[in-house]
PDB file of N, CA and C in Angstrom:
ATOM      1  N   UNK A   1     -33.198  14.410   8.134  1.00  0.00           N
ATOM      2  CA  UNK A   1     -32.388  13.741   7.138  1.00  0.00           C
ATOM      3  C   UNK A   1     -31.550  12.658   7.822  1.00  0.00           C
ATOM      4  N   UNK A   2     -31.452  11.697   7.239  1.00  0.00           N
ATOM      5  CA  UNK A   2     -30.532  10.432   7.703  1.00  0.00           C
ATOM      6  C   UNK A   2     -29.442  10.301   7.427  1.00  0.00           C
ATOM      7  N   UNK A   3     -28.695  10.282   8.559  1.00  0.00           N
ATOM      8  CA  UNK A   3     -27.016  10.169   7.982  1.00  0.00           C
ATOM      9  C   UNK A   3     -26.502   9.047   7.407  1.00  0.00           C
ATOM     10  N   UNK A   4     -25.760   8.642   6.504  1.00  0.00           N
ATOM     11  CA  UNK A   4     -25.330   7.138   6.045  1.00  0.00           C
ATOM     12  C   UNK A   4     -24.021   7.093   6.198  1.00  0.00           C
ATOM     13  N   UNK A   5     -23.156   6.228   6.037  1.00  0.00           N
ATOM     14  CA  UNK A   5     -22.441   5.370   6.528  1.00  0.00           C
ATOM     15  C   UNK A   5     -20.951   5.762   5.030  1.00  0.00           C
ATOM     16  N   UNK A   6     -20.173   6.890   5.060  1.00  0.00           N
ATOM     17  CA  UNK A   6     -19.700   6.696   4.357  1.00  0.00           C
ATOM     18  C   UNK A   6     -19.144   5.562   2.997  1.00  0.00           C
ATOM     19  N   UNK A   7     -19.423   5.433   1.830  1.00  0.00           N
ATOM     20  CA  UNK A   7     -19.078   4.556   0.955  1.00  0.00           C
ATOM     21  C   UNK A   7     -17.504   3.617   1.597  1.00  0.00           C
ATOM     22  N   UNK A   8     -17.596   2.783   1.305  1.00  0.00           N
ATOM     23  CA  UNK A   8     -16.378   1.985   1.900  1.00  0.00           C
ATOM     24  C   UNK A   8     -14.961   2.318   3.123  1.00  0.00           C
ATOM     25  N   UNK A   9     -16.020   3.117   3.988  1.00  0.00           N
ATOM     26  CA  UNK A   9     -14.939   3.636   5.291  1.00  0.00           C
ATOM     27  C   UNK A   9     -14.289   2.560   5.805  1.00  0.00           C
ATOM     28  N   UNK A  10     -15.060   1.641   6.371  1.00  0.00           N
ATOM     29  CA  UNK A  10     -14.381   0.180   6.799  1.00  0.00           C
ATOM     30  C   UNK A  10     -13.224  -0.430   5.673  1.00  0.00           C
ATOM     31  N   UNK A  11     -13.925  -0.787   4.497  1.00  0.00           N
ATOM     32  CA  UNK A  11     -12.981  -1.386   3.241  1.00  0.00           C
ATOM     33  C   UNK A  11     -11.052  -0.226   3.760  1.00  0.00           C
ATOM     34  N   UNK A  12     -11.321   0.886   3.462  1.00  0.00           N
ATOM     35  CA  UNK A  12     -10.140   1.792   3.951  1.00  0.00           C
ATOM     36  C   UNK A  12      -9.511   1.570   5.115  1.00  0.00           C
ATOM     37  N   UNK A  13      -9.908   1.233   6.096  1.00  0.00           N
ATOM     38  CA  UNK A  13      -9.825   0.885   7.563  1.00  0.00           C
ATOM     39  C   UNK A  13      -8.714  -0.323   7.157  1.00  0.00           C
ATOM     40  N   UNK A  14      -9.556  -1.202   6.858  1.00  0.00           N
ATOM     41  CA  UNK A  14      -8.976  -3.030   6.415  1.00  0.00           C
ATOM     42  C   UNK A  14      -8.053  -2.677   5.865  1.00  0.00           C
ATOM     43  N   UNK A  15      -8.067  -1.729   4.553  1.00  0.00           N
ATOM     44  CA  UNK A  15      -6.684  -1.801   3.711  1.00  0.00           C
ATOM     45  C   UNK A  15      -5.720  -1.642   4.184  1.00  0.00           C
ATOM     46  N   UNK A  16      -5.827  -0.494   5.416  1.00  0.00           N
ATOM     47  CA  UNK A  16      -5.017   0.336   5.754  1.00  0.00           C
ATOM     48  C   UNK A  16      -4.197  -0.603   6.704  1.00  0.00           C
ATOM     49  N   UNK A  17      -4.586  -1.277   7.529  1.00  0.00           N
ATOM     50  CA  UNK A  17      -4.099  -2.342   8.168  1.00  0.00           C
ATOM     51  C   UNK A  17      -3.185  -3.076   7.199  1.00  0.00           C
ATOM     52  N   UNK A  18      -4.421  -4.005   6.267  1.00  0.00           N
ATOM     53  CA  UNK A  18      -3.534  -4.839   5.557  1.00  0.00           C
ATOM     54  C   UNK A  18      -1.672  -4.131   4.998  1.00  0.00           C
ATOM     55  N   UNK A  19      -1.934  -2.950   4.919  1.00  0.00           N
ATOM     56  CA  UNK A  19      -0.939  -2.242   4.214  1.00  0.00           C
ATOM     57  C   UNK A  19      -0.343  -2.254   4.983  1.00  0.00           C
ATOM     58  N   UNK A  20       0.355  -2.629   6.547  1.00  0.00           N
ATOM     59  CA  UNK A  20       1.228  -2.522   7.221  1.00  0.00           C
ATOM     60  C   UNK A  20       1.422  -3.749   7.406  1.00  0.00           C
ATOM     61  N   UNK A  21       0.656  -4.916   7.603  1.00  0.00           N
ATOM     62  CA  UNK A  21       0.951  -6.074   7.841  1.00  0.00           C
ATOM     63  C   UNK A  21       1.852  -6.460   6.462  1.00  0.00           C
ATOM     64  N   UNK A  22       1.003  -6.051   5.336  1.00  0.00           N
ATOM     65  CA  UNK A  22       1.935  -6.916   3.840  1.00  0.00           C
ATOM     66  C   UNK A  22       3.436  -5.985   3.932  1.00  0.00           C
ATOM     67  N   UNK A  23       3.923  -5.516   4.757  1.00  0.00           N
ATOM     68  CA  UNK A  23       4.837  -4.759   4.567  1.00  0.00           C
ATOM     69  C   UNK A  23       5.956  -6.166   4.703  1.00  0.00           C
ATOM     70  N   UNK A  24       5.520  -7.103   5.716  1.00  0.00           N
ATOM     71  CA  UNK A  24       6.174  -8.291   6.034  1.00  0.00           C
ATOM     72  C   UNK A  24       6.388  -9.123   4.424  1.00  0.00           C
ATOM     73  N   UNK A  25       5.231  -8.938   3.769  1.00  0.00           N
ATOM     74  CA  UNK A  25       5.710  -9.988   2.607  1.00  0.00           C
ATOM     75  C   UNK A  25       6.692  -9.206   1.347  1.00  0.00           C
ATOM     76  N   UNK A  26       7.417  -8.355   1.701  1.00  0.00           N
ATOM     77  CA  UNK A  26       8.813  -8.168   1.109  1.00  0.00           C
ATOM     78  C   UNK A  26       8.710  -6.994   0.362  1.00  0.00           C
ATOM     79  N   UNK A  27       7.360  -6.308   0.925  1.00  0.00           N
ATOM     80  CA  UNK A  27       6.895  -4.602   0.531  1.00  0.00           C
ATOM     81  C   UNK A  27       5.918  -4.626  -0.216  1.00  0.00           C
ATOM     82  N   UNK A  28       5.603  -5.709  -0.852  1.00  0.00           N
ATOM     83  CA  UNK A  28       5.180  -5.772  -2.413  1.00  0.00           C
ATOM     84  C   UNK A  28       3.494  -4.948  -1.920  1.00  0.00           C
ATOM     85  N   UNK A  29       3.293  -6.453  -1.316  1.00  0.00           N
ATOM     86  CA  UNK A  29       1.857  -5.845  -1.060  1.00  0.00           C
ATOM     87  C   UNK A  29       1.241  -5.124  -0.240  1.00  0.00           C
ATOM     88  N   UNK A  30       2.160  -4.552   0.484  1.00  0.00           N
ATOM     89  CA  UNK A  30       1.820  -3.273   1.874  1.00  0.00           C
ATOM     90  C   UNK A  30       1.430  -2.119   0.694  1.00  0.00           C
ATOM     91  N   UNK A  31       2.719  -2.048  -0.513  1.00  0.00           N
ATOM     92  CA  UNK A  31       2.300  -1.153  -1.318  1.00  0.00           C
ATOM     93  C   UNK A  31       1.207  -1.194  -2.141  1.00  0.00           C
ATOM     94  N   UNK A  32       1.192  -2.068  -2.577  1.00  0.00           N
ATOM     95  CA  UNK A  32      -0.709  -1.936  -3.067  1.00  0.00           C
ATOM     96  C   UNK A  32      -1.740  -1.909  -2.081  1.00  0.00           C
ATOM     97  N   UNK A  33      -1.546  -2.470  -1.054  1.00  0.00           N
ATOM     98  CA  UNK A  33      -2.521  -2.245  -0.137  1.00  0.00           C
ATOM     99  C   UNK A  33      -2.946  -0.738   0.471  1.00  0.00           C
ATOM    100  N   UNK A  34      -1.641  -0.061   0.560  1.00  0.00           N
ATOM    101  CA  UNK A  34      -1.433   1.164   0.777  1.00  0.00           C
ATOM    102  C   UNK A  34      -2.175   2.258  -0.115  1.00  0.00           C
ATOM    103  N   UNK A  35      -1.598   2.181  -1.421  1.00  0.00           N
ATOM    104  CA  UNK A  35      -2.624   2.801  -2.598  1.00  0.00           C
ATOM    105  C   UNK A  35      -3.294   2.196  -2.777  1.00  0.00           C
ATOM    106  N   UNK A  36      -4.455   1.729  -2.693  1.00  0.00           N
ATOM    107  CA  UNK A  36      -5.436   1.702  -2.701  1.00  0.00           C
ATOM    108  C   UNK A  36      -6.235   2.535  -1.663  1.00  0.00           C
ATOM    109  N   UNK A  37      -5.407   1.411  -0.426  1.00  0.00           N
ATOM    110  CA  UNK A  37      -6.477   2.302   0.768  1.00  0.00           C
ATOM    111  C   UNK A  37      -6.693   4.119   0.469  1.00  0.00           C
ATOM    112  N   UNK A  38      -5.363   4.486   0.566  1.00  0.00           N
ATOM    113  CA  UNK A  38      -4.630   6.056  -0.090  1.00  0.00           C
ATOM    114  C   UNK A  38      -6.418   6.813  -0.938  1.00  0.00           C
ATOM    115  N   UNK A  39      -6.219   5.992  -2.493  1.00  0.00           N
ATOM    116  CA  UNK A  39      -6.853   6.299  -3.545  1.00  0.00           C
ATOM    117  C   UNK A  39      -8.503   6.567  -2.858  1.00  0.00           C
ATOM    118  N   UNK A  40      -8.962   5.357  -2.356  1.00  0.00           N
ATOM    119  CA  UNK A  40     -10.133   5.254  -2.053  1.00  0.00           C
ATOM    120  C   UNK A  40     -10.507   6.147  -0.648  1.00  0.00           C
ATOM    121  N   UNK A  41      -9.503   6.573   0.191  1.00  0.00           N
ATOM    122  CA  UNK A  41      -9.949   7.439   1.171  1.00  0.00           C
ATOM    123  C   UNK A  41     -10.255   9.271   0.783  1.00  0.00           C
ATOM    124  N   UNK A  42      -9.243   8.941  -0.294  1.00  0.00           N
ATOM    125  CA  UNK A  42      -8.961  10.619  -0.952  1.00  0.00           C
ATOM    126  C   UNK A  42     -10.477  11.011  -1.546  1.00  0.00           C
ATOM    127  N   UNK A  43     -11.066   9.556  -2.083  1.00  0.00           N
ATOM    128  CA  UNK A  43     -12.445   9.985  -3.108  1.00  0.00           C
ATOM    129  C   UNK A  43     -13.685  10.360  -1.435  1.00  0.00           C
ATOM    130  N   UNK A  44     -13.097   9.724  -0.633  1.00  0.00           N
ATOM    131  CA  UNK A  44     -14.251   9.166   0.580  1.00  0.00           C
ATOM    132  C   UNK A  44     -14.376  10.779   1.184  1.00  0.00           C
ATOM    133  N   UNK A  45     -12.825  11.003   1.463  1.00  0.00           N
ATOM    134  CA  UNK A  45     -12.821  12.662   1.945  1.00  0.00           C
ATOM    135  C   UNK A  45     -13.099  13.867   1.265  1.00  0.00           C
ATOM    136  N   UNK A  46     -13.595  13.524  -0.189  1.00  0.00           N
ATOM    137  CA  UNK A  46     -14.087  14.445  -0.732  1.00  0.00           C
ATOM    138  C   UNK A  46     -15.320  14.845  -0.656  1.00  0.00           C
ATOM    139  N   UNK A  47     -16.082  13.333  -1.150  1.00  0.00           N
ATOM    140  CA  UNK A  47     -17.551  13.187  -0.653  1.00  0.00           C
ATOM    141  C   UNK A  47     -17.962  13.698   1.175  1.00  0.00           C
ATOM    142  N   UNK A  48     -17.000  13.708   1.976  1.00  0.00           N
ATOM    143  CA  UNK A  48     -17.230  14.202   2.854  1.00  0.00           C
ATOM    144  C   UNK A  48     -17.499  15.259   2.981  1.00  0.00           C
ATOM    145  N   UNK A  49     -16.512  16.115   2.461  1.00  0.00           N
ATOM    146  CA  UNK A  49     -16.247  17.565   2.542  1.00  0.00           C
ATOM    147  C   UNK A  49     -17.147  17.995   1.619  1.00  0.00           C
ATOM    148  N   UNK A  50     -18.169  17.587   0.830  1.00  0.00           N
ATOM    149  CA  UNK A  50     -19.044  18.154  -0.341  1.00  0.00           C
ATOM    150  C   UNK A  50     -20.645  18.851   0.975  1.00  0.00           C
ATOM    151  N   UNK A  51     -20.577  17.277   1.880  1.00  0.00           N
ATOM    152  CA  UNK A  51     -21.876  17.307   2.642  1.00  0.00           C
ATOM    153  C   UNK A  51     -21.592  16.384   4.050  1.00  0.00           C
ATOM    154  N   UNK A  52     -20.491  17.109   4.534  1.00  0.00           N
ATOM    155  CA  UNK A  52     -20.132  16.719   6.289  1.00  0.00           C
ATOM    156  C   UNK A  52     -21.541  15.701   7.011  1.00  0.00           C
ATOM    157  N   UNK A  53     -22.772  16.720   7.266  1.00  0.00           N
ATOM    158  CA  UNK A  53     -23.990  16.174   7.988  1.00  0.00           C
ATOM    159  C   UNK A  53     -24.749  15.405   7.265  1.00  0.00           C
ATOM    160  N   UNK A  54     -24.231  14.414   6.095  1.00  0.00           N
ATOM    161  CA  UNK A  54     -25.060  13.417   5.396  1.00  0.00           C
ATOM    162  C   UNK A  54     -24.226  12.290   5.715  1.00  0.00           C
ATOM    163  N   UNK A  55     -22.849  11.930   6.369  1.00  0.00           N
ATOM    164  CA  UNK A  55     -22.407  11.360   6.433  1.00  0.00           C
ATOM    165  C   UNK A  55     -21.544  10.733   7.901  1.00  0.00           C
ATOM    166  N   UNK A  56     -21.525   9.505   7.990  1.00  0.00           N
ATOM    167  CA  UNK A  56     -20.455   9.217   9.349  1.00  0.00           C
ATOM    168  C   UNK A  56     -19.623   8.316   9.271  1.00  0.00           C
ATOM    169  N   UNK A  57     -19.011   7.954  10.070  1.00  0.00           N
ATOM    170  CA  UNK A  57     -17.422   7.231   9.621  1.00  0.00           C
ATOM    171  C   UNK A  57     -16.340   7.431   9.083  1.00  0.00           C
ATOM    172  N   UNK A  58     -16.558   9.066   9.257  1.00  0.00           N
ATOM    173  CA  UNK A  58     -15.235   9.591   8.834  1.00  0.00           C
ATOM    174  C   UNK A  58     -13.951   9.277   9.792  1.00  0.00           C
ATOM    175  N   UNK A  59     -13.987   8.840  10.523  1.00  0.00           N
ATOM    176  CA  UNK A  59     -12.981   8.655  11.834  1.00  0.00           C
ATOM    177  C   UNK A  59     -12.585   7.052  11.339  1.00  0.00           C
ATOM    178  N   UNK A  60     -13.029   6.387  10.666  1.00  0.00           N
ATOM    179  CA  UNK A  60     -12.644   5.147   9.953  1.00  0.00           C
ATOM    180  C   UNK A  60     -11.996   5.577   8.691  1.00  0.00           C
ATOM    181  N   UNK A  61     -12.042   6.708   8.336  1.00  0.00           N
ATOM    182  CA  UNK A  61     -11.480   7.031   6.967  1.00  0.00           C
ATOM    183  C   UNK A  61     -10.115   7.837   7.408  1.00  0.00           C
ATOM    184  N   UNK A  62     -10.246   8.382   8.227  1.00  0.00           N
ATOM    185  CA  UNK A  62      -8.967   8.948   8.469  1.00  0.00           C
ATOM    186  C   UNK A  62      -8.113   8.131   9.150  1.00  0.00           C
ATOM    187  N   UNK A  63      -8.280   7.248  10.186  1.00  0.00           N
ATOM    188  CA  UNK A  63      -7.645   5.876  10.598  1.00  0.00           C
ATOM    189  C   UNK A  63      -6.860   5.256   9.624  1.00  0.00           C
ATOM    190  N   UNK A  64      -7.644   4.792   8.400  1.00  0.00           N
ATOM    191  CA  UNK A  64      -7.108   3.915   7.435  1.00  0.00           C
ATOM    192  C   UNK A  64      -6.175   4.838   6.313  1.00  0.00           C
ATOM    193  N   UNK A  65      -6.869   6.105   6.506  1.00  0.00           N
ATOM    194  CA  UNK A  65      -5.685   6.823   5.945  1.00  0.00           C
ATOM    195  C   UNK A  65      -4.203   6.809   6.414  1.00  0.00           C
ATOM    196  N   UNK A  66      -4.355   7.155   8.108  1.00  0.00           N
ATOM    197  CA  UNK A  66      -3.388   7.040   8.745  1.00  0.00           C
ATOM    198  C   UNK A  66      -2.116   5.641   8.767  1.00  0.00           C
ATOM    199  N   UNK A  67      -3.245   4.894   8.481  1.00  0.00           N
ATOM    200  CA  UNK A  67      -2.520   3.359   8.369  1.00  0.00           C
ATOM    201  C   UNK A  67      -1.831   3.056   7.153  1.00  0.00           C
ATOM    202  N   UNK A  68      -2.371   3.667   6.117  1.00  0.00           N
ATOM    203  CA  UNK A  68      -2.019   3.513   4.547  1.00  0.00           C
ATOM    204  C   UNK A  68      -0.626   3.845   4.677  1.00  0.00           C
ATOM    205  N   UNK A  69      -0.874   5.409   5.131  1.00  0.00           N
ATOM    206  CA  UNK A  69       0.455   5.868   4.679  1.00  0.00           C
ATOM    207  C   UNK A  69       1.607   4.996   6.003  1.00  0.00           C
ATOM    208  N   UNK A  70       1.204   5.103   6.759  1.00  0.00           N
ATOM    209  CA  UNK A  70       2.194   4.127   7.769  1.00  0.00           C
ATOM    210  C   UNK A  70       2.614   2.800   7.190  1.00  0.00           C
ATOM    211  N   UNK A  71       1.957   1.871   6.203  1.00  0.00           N
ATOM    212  CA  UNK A  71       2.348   0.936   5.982  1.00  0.00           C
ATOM    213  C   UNK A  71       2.867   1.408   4.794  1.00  0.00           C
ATOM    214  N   UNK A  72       2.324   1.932   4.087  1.00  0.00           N
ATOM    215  CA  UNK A  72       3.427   2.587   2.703  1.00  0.00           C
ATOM    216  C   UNK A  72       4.952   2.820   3.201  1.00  0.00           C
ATOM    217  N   UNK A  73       5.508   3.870   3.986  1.00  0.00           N
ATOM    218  CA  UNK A  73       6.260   3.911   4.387  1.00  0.00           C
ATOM    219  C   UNK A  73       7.376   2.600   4.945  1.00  0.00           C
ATOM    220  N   UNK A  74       6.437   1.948   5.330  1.00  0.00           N
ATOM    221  CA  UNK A  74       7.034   0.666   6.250  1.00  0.00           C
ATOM    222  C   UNK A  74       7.618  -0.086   5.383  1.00  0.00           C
ATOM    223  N   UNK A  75       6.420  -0.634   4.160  1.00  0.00           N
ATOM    224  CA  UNK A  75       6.622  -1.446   2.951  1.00  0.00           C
ATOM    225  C   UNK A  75       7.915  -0.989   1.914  1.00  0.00           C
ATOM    226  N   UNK A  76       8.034   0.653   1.862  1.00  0.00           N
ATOM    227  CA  UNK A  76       9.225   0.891   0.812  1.00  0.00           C
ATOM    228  C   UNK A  76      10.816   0.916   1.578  1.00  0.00           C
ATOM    229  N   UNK A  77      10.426   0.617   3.060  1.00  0.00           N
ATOM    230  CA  UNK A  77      11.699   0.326   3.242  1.00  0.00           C
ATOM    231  C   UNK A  77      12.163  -0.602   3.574  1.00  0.00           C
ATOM    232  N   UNK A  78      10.820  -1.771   3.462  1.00  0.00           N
ATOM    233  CA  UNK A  78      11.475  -3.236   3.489  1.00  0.00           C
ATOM    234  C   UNK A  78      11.858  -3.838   2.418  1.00  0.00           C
ATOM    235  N   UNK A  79      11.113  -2.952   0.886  1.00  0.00           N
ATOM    236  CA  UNK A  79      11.616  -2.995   0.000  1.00  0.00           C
ATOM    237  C   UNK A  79      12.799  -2.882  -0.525  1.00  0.00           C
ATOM    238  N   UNK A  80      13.318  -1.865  -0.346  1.00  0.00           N
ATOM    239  CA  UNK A  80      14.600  -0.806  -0.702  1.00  0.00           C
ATOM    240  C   UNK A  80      15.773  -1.833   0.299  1.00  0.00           C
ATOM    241  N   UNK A  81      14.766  -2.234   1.481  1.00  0.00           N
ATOM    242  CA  UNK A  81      16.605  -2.978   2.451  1.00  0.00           C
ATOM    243  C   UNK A  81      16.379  -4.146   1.487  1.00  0.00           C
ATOM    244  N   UNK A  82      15.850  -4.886   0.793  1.00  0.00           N
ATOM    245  CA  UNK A  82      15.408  -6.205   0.538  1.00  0.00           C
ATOM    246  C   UNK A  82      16.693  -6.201  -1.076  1.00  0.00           C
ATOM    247  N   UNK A  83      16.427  -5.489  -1.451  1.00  0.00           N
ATOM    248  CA  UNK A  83      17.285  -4.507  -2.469  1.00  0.00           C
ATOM    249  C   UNK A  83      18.321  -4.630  -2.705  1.00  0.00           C
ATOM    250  N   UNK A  84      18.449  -3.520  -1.286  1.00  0.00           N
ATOM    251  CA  UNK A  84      20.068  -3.136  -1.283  1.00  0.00           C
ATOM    252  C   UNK A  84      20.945  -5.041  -1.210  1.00  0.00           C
ATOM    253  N   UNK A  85      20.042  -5.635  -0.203  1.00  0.00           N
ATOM    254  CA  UNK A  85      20.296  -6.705   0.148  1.00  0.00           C
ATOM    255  C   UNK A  85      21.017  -7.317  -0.850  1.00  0.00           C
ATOM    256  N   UNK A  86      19.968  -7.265  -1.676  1.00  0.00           N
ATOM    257  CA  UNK A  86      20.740  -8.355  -2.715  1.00  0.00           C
ATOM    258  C   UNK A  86      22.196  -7.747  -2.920  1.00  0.00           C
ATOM    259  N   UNK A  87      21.685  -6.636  -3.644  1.00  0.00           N
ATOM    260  CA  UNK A  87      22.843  -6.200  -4.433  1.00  0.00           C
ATOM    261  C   UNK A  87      24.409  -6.349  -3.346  1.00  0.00           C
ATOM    262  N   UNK A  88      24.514  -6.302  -2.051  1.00  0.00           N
ATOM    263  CA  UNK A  88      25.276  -6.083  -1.466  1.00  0.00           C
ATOM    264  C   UNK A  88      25.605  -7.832  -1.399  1.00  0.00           C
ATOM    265  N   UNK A  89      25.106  -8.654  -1.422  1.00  0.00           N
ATOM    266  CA  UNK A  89      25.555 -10.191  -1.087  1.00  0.00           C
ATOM    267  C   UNK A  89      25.647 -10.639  -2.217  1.00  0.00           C
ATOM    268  N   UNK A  90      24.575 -10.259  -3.063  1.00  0.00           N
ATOM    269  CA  UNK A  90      25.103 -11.065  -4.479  1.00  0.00           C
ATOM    270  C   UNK A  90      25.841 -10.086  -5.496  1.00  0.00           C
ATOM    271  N   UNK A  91      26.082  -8.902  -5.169  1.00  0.00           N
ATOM    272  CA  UNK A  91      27.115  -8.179  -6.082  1.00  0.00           C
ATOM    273  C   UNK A  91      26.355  -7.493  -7.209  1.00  0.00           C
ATOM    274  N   UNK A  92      26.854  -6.717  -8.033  1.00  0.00           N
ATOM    275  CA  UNK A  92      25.837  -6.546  -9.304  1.00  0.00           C
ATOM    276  C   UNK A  92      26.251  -7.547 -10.787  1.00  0.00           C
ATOM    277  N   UNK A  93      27.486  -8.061 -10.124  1.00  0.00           N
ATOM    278  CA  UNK A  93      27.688  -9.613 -11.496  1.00  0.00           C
ATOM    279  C   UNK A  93      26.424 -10.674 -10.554  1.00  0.00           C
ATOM    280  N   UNK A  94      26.077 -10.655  -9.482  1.00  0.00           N
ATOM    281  CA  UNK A  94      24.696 -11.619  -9.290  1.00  0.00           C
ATOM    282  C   UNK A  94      23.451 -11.207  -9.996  1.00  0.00           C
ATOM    283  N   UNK A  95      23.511 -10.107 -10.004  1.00  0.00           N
ATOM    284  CA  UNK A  95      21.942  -9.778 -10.963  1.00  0.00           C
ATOM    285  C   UNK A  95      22.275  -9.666 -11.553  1.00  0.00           C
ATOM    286  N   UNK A  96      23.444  -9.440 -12.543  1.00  0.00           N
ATOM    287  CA  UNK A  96      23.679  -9.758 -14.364  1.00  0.00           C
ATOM    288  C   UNK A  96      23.581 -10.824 -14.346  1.00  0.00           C
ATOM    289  N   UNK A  97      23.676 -11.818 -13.535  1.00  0.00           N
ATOM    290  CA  UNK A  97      23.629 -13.326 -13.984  1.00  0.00           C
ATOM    291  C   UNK A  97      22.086 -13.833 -13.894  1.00  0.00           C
ATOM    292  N   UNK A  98      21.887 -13.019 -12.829  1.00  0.00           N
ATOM    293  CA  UNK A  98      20.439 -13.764 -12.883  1.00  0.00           C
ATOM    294  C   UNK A  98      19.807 -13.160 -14.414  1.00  0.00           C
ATOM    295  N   UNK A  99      20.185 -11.857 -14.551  1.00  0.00           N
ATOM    296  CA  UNK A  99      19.217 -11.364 -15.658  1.00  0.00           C
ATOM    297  C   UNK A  99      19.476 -12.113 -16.729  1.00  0.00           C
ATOM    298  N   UNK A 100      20.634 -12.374 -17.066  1.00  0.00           N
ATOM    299  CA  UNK A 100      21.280 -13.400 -17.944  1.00  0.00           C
ATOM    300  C   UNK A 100      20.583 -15.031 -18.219  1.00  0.00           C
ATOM    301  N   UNK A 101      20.656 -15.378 -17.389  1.00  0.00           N
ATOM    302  CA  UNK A 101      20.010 -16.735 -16.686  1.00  0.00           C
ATOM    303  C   UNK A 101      18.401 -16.489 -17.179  1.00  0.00           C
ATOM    304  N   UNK A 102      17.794 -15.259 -17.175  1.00  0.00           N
ATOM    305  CA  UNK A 102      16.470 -15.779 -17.703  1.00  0.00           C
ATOM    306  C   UNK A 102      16.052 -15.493 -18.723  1.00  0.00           C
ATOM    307  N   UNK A 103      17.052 -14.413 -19.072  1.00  0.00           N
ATOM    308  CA  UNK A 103      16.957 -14.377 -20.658  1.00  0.00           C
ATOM    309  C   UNK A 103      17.672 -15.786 -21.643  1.00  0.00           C
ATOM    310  N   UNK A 104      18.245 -16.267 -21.041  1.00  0.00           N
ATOM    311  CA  UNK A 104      17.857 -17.887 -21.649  1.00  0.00           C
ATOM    312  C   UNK A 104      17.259 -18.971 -21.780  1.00  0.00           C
ATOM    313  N   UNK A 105      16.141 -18.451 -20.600  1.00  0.00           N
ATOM    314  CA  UNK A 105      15.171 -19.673 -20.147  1.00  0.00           C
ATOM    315  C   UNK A 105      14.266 -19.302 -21.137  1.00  0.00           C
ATOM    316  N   UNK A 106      14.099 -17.918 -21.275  1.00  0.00           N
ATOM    317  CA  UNK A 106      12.611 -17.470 -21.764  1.00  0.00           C
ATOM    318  C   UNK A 106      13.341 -17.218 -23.515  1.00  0.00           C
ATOM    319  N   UNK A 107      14.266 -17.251 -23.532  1.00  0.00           N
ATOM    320  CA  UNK A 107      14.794 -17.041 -25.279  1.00  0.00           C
ATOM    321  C   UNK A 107      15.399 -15.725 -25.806  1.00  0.00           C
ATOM    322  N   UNK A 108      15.663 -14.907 -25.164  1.00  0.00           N
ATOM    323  CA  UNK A 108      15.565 -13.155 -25.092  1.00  0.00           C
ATOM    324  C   UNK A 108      17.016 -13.311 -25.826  1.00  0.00           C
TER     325      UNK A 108
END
């Protein structure tokens, strides 16, 4: 029998990366990058565990697992400082104003 190449082990790998690098663009997209990778490794390790010796690249799936959640982590707390940030420099009368401010642009 021929072993194949787990369904998108690499794709998980990539995400999982990407998910620590986007942690830099202000959390947003570490966190989607993160769940996803997350979502799609969980289905990958199932199919594993159904039939271990039909499959390889599980060591790319657990990698990108590993990475997911590392950039998840990374991403919600560049989030959360990005946050606090505001709120601490611009006050919470700065985000009533902003909220204010676009509920007049848009008509609200």
């Amino acid at each position: 029998m021929e072993r194949r190449e787990l369904p998108n082990s690499t794709l998980i790998l990539v995400f999982g990366i990407l998910s620590i690098l986007g942690c830099c663009c202000y959390g947003v997209l570490g966190i989607v990058f993160g769940i996803i990778a997350l979502v799609m490794s969980k289905r990958a390790i199932e199919l594993y565990n159904a039939n271990p010796e039909l499959y390889t690249g599980y060591q790319n799936v657990k990698t990108g697992r590993i990475l997911a959640i590392i950039g998840l982590v990374l991403s919600a707390f560049s989030l959360i400082s990005i946050i606090i940030s505001l709120i601490i420099y611009g006050g919470f009368e700065g985000i009533n104003e902003m909220q204010q401010e676009i509920l007049r642009e848009y008509g609200g």
